[in-house]
C-alpha atoms as a PDB file:
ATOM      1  CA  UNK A   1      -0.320  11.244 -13.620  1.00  0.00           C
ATOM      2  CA  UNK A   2       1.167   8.163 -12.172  1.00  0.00           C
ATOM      3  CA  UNK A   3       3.573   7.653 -14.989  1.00  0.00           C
ATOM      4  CA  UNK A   4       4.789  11.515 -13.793  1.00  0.00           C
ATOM      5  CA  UNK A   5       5.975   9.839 -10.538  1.00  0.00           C
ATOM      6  CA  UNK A   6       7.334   6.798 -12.123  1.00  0.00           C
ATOM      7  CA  UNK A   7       9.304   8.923 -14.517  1.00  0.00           C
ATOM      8  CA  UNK A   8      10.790  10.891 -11.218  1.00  0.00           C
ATOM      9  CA  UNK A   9      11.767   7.210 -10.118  1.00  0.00           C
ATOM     10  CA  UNK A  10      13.933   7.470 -13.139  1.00  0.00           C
ATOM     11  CA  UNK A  11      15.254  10.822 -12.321  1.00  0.00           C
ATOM     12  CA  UNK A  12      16.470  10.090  -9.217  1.00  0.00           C
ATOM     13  CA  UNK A  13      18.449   7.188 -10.666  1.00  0.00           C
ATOM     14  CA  UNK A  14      19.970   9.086 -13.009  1.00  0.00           C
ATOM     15  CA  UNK A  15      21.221  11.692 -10.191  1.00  0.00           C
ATOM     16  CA  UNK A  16      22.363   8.632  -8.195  1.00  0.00           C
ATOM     17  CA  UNK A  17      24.463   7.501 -11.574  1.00  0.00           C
ATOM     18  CA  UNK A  18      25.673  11.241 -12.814  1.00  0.00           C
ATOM     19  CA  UNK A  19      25.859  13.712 -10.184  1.00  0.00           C
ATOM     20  CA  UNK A  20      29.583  14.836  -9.467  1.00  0.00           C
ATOM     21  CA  UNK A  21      29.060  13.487  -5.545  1.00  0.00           C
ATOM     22  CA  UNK A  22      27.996   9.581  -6.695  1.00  0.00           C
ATOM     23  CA  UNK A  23      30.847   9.714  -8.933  1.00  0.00           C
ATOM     24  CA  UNK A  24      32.990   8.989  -6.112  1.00  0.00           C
ATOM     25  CA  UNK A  25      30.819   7.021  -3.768  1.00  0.00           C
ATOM     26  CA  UNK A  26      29.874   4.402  -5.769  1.00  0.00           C
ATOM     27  CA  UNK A  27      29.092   1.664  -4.487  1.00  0.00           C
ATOM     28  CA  UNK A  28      26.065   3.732  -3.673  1.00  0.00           C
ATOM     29  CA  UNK A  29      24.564   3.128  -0.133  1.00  0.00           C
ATOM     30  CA  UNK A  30      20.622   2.673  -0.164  1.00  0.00           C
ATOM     31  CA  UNK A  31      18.804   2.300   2.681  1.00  0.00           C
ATOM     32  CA  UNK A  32      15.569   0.377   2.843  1.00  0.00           C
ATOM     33  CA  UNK A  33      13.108   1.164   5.555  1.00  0.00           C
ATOM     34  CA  UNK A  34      10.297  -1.307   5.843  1.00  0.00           C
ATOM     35  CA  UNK A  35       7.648  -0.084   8.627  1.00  0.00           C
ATOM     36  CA  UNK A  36       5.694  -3.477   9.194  1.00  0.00           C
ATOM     37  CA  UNK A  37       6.238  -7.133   7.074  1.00  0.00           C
ATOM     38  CA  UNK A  38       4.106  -6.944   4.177  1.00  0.00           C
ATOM     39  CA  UNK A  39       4.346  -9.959   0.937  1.00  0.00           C
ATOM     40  CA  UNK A  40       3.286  -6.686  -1.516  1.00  0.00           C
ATOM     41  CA  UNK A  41       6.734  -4.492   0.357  1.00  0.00           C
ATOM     42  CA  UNK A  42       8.959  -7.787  -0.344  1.00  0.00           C
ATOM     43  CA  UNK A  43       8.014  -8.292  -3.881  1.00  0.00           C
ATOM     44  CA  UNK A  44       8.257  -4.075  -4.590  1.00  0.00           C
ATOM     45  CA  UNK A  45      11.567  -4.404  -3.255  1.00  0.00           C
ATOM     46  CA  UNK A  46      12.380  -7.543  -5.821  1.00  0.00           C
ATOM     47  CA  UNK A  47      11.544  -5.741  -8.109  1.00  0.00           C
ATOM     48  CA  UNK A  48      13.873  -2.686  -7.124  1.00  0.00           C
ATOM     49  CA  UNK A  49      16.680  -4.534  -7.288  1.00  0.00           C
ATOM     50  CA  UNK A  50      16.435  -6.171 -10.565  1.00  0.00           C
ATOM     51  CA  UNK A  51      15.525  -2.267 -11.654  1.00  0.00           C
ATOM     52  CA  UNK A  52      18.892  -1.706 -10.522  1.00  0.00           C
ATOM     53  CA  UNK A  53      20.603  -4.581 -12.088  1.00  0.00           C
ATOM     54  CA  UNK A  54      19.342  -4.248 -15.114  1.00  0.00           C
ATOM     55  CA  UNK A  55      20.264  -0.220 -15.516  1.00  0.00           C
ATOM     56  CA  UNK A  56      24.154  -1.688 -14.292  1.00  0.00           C
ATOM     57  CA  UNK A  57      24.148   0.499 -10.769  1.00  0.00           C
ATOM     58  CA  UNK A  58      26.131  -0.800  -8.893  1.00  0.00           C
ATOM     59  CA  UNK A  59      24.745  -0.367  -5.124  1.00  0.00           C
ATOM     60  CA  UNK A  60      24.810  -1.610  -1.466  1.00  0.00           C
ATOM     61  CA  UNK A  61      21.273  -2.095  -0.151  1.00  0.00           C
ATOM     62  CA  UNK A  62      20.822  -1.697   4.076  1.00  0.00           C
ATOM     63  CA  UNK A  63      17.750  -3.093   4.755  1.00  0.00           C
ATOM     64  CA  UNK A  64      15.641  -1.470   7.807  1.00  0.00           C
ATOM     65  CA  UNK A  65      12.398  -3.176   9.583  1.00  0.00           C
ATOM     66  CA  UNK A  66      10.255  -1.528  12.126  1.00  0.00           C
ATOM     67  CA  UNK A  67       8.236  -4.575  12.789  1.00  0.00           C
ATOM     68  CA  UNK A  68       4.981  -1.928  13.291  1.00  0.00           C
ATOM     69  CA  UNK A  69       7.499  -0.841  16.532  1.00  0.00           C
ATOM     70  CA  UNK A  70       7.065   3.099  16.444  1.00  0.00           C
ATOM     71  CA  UNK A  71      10.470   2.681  19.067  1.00  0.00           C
ATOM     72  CA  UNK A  72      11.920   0.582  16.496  1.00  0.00           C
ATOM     73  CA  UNK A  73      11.059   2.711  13.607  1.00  0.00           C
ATOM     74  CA  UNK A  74      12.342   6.100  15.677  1.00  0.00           C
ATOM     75  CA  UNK A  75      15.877   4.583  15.950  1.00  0.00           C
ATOM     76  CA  UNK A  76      16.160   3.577  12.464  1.00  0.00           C
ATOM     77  CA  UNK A  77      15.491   7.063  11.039  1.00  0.00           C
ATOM     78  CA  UNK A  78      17.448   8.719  13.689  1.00  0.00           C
ATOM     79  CA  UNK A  79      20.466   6.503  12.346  1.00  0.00           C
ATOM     80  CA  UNK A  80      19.469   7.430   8.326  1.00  0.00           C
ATOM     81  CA  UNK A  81      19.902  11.085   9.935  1.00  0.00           C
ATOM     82  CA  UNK A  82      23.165  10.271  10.995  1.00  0.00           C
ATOM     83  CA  UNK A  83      24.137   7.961   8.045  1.00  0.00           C
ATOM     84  CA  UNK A  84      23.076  10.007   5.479  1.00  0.00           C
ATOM     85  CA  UNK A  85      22.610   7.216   2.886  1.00  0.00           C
ATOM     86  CA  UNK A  86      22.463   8.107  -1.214  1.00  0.00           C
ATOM     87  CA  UNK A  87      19.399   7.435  -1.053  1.00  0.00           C
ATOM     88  CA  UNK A  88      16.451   5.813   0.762  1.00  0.00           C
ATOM     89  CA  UNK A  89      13.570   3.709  -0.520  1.00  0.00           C
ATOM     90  CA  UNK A  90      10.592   3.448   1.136  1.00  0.00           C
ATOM     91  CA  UNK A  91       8.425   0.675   1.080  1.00  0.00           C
ATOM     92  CA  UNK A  92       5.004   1.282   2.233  1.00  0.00           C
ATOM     93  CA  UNK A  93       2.891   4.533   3.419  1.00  0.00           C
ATOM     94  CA  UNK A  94       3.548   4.057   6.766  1.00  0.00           C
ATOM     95  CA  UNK A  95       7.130   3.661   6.067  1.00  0.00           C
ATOM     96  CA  UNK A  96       7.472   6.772   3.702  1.00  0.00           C
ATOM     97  CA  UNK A  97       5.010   9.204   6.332  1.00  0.00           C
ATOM     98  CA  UNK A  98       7.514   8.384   8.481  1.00  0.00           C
ATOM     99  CA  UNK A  99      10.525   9.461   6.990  1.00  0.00           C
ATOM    100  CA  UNK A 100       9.618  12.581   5.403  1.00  0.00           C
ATOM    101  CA  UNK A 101       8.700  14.262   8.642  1.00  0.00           C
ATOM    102  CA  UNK A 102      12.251  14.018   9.476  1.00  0.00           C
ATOM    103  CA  UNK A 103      14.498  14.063   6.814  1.00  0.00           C
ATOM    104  CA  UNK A 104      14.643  16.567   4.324  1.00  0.00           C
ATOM    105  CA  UNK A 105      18.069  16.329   2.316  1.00  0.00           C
ATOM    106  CA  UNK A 106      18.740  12.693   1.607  1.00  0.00           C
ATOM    107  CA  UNK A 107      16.180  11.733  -1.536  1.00  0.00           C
ATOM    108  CA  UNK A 108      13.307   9.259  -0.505  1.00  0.00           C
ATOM    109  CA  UNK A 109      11.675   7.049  -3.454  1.00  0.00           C
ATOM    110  CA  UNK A 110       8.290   5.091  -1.903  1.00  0.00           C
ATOM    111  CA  UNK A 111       6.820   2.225  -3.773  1.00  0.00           C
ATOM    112  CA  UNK A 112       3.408   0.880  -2.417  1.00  0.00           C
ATOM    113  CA  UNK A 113       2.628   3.734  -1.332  1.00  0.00           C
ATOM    114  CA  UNK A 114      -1.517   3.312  -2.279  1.00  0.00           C
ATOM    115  CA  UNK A 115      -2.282   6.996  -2.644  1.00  0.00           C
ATOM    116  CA  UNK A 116      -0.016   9.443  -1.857  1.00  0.00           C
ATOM    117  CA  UNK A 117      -2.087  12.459  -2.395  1.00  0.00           C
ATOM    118  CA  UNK A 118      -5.025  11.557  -0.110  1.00  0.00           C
ATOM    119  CA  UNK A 119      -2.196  10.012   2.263  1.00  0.00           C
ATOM    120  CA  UNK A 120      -0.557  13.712   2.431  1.00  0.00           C
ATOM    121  CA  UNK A 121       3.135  12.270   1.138  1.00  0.00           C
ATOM    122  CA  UNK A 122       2.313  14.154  -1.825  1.00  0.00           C
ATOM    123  CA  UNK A 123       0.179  17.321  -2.544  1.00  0.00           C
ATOM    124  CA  UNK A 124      -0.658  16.119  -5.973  1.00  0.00           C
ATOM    125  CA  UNK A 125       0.060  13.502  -8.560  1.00  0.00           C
ATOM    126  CA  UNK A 126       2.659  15.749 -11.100  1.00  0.00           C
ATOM    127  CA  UNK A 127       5.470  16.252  -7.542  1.00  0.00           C
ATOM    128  CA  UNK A 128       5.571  16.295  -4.328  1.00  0.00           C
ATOM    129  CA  UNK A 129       7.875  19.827  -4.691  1.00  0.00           C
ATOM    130  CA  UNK A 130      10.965  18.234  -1.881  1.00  0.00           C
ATOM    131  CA  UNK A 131      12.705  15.247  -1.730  1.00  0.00           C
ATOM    132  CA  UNK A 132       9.949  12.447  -2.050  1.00  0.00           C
ATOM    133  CA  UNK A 133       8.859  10.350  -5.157  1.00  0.00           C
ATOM    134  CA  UNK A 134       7.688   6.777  -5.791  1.00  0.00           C
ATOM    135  CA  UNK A 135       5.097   5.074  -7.699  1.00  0.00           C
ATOM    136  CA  UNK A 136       2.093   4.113  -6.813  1.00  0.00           C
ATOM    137  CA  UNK A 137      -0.995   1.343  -6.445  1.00  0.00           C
ATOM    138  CA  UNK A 138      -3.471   3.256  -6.277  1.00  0.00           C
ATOM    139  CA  UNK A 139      -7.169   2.034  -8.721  1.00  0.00           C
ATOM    140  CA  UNK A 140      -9.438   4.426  -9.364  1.00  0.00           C
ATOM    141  CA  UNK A 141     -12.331   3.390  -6.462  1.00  0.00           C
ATOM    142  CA  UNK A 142     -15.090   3.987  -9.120  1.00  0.00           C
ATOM    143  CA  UNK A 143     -13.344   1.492 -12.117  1.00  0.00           C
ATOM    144  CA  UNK A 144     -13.232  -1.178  -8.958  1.00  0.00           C
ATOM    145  CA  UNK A 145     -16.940  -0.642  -7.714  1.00  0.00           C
ATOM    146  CA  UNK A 146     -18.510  -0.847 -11.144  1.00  0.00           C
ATOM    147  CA  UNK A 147     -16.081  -3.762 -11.728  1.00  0.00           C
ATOM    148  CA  UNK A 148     -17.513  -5.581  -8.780  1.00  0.00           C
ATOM    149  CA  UNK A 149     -20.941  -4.664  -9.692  1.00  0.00           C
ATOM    150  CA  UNK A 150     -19.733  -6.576 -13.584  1.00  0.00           C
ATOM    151  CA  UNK A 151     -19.315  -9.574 -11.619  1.00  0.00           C
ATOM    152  CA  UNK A 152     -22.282  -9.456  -9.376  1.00  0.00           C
ATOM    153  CA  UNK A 153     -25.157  -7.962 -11.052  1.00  0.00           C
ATOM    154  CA  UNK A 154     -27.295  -8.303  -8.468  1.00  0.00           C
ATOM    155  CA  UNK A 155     -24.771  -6.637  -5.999  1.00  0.00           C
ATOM    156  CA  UNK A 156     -26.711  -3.990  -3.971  1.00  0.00           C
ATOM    157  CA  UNK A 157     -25.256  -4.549  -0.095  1.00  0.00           C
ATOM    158  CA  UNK A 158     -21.429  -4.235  -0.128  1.00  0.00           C
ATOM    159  CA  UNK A 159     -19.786  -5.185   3.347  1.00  0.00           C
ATOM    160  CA  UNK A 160     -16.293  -4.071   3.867  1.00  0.00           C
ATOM    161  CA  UNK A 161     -14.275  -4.654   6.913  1.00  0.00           C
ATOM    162  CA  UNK A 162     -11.316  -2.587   8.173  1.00  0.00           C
ATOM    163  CA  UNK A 163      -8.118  -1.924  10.695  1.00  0.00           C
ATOM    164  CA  UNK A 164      -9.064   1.229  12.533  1.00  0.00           C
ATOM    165  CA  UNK A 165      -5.272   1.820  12.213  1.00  0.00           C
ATOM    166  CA  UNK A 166      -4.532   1.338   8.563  1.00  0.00           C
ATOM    167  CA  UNK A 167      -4.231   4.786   6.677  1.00  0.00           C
ATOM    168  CA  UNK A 168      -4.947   2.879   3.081  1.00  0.00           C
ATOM    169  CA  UNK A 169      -8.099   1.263   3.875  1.00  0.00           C
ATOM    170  CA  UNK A 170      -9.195   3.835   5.266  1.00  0.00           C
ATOM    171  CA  UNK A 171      -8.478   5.519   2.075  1.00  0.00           C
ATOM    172  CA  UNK A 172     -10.300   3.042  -0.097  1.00  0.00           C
ATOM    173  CA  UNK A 173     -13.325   3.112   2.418  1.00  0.00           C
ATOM    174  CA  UNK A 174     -13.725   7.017   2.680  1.00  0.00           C
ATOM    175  CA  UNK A 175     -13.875   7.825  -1.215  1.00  0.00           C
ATOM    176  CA  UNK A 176     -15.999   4.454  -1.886  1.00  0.00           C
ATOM    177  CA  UNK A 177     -18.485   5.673   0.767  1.00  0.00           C
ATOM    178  CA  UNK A 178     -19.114   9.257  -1.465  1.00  0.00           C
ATOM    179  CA  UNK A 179     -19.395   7.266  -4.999  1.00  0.00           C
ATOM    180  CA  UNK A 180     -20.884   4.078  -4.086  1.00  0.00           C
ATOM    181  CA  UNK A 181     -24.326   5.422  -4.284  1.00  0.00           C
ATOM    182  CA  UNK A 182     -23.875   5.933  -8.108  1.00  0.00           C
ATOM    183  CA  UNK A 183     -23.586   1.971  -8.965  1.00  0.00           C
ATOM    184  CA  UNK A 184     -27.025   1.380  -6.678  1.00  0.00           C
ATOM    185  CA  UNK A 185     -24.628  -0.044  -3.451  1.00  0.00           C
ATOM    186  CA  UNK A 186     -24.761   0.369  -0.191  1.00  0.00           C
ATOM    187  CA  UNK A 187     -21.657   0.116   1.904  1.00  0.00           C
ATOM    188  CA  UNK A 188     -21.762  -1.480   5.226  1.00  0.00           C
ATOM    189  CA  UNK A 189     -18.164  -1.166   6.919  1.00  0.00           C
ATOM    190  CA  UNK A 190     -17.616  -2.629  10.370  1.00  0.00           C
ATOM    191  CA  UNK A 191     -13.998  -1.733  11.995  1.00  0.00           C
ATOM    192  CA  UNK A 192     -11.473  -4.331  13.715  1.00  0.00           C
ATOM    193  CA  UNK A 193      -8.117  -3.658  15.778  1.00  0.00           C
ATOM    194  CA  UNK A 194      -7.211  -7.348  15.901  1.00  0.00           C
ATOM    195  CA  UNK A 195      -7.514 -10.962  14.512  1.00  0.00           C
ATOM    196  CA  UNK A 196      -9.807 -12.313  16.859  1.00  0.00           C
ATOM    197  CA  UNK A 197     -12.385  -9.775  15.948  1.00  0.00           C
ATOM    198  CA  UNK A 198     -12.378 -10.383  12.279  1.00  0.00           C
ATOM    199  CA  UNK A 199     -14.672 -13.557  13.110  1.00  0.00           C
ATOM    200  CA  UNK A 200     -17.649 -11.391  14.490  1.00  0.00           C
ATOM    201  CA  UNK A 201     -17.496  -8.494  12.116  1.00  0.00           C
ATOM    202  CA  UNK A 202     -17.971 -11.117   9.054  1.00  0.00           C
ATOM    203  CA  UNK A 203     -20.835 -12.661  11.322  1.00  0.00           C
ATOM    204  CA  UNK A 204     -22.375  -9.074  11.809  1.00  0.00           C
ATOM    205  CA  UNK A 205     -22.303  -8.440   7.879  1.00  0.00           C
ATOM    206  CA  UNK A 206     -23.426 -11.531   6.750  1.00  0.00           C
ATOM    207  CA  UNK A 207     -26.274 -11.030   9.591  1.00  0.00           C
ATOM    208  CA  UNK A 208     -27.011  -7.604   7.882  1.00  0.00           C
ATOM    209  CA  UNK A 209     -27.721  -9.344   4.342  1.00  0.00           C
ATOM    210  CA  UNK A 210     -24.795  -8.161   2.385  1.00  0.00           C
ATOM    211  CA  UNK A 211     -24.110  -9.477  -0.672  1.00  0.00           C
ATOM    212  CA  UNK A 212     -20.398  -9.663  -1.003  1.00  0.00           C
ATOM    213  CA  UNK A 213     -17.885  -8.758   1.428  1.00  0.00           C
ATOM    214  CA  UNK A 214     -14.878  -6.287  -0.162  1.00  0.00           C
ATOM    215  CA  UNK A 215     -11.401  -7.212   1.060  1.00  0.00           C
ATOM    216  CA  UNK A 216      -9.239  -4.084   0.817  1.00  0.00           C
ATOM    217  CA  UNK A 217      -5.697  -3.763   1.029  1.00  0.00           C
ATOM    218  CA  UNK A 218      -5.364  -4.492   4.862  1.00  0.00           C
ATOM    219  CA  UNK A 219      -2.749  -6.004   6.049  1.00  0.00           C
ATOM    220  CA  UNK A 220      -4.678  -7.381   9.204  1.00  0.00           C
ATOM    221  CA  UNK A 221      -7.952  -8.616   7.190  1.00  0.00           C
ATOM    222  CA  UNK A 222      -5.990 -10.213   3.812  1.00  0.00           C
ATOM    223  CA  UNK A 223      -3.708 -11.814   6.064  1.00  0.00           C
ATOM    224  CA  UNK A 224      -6.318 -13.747   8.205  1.00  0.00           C
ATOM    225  CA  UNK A 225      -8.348 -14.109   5.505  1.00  0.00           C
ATOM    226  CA  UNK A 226      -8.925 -18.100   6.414  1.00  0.00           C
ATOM    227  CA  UNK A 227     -11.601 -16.758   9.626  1.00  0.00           C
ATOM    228  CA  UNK A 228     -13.461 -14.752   6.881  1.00  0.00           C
ATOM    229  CA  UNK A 229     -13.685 -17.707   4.451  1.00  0.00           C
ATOM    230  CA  UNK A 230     -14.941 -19.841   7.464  1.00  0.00           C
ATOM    231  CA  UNK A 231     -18.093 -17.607   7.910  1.00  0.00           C
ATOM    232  CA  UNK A 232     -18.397 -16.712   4.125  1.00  0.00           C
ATOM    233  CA  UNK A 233     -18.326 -19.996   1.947  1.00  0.00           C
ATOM    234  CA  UNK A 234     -20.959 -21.753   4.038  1.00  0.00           C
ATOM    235  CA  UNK A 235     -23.449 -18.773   3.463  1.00  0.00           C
ATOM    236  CA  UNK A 236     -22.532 -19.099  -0.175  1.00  0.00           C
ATOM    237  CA  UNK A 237     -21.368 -14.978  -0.118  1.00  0.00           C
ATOM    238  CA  UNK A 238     -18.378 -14.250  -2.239  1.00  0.00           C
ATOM    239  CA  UNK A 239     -15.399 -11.960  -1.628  1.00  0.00           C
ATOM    240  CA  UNK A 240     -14.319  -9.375  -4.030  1.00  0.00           C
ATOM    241  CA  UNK A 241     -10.696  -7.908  -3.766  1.00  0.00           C
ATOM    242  CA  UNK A 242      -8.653  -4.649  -4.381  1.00  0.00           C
ATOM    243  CA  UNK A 243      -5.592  -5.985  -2.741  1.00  0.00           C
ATOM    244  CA  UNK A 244      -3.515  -8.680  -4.746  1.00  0.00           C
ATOM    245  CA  UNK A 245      -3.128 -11.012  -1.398  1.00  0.00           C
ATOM    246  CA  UNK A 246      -6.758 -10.678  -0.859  1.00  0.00           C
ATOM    247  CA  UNK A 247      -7.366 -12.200  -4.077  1.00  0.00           C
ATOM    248  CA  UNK A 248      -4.582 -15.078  -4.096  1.00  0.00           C
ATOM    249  CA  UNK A 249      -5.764 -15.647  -0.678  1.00  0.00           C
ATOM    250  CA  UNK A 250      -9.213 -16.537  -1.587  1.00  0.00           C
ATOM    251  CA  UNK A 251     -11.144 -14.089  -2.851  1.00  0.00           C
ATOM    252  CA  UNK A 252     -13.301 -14.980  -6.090  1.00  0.00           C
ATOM    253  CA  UNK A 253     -12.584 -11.601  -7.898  1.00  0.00           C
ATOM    254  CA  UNK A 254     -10.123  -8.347  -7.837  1.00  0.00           C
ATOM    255  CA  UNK A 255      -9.030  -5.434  -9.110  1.00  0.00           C
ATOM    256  CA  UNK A 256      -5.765  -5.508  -8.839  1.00  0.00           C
ATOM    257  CA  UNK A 257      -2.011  -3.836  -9.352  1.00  0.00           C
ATOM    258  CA  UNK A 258      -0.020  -7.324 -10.431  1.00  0.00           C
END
């Protein structure tokens, strides 16, 4: 089903090459909204423009950062009202929520957008049935617990912590919480809303006896992973990763998108 919004990716390309009105705009204007600085959004966005290298488009890319400023973020997409790029692409689902709730002509293509379903940008995985498409990141949550449970056989407390604020952990920790039960885990998840906090939560789930802590993809905990590692390598309890930072960062094991 993922390859369905890939191939839209495609698509929209090919409107953006062959429809009468980029005939005569070329260069095309593309916007790129970025809502907070994320090392997964700048390599998507690498990757975008060798994509349109490669196909020979040629293209003028505007790029957009909201810093994680909601006033920042308002300004930008009242200007992409105004503007009216070609196109816009989204990096992020915080970037692409966003957008959608405000424009509704100009086409929007996401990339790291985790899960768009469960995240609402999309109703299901064949179209979201308006002007949104991307790709997405998303692992099924049941190949990555019984992958961590692979590694660590005797794996039966699973901590987990998370940003209160972040939509895609959130994600990962509501649907592992209803399967997790069907590998013989138990999930203890502790919440954070800043750095400094990270510390104590490890402290609390290494006091609870986990076995492994689960680094999701979090842009607060993989980024400060260093005051996990602190607590975790002298208790001799590993880290297992579904984020790609998480696991160049430190952890011992992932299940990754590369």
């Amino acid at each position: 089903m993922k390859r369905n919004l890939c191939v839209s990716v495609v698509i929209v390309l090919f409107w953006l090459l062959f429809s009468p009105a980029g005939a005569l705009a070329k260069p095309f204007q593309i916007s790129v909204f970025f809502w907070h600085e994320s090392s997964h959004d700048d390599l998507a966005f690498e990757g975008i423009k060798s994509g349109f290298k490669i196909a020979g488009i040629d293209c003028q890319f505007d790029l957009q950062r909201a810093y994680g400023s909601e006033k920042k973020a308002h300004q930008i997409i009242d200007n992409l009202v105004r503007n009216k790029p070609d196109l816009i692409y989204s990096l992020g689902t915080g970037a692409t929520s966003r957008l959608m709730k405000r424009i509704f002509d100009t086409p929007i293509v996401f990339s790291a957008v985790t899960n768009p379903v469960l995240s609402s940008i999309t109703p299901d995985w064949r179209s979201s049935g308006r002007n949104v498409t991307g790709n997405s990141n998303w692992i099924p949550t049941d190949l990555i617990l019984k992958s961590f449970k692979e590694v660590l056989p005797g794996l039966k407390k699973l901590g987990i912590i998370v940003d209160q604020t972040n939509l895609v952990s959130a994600l990962e920790l509501s649907v592992a919480e209803k399967m997790v039960s069907n590998f013989g885990i138990s999930l203890i998840s502790l919440q954070v809303t800043k750095t400094k906090e990270l510390s104590t939560a490890t402290d609390k789930l290494l006091h609870q006896g986990v076995d492994a802590i689960w680094i999701p993809i979090d842009l607060l905990v993989y980024q400060n992973l260093a005051r996990i590692i602190s607590f975790t390598v002298p208790a001799g309890i590993p880290l297992v990763s579904s984020s790609y930072k998480g696991l160049l960062n430190g952890a011992m094991y992932g299940v990754v998108v590369d």
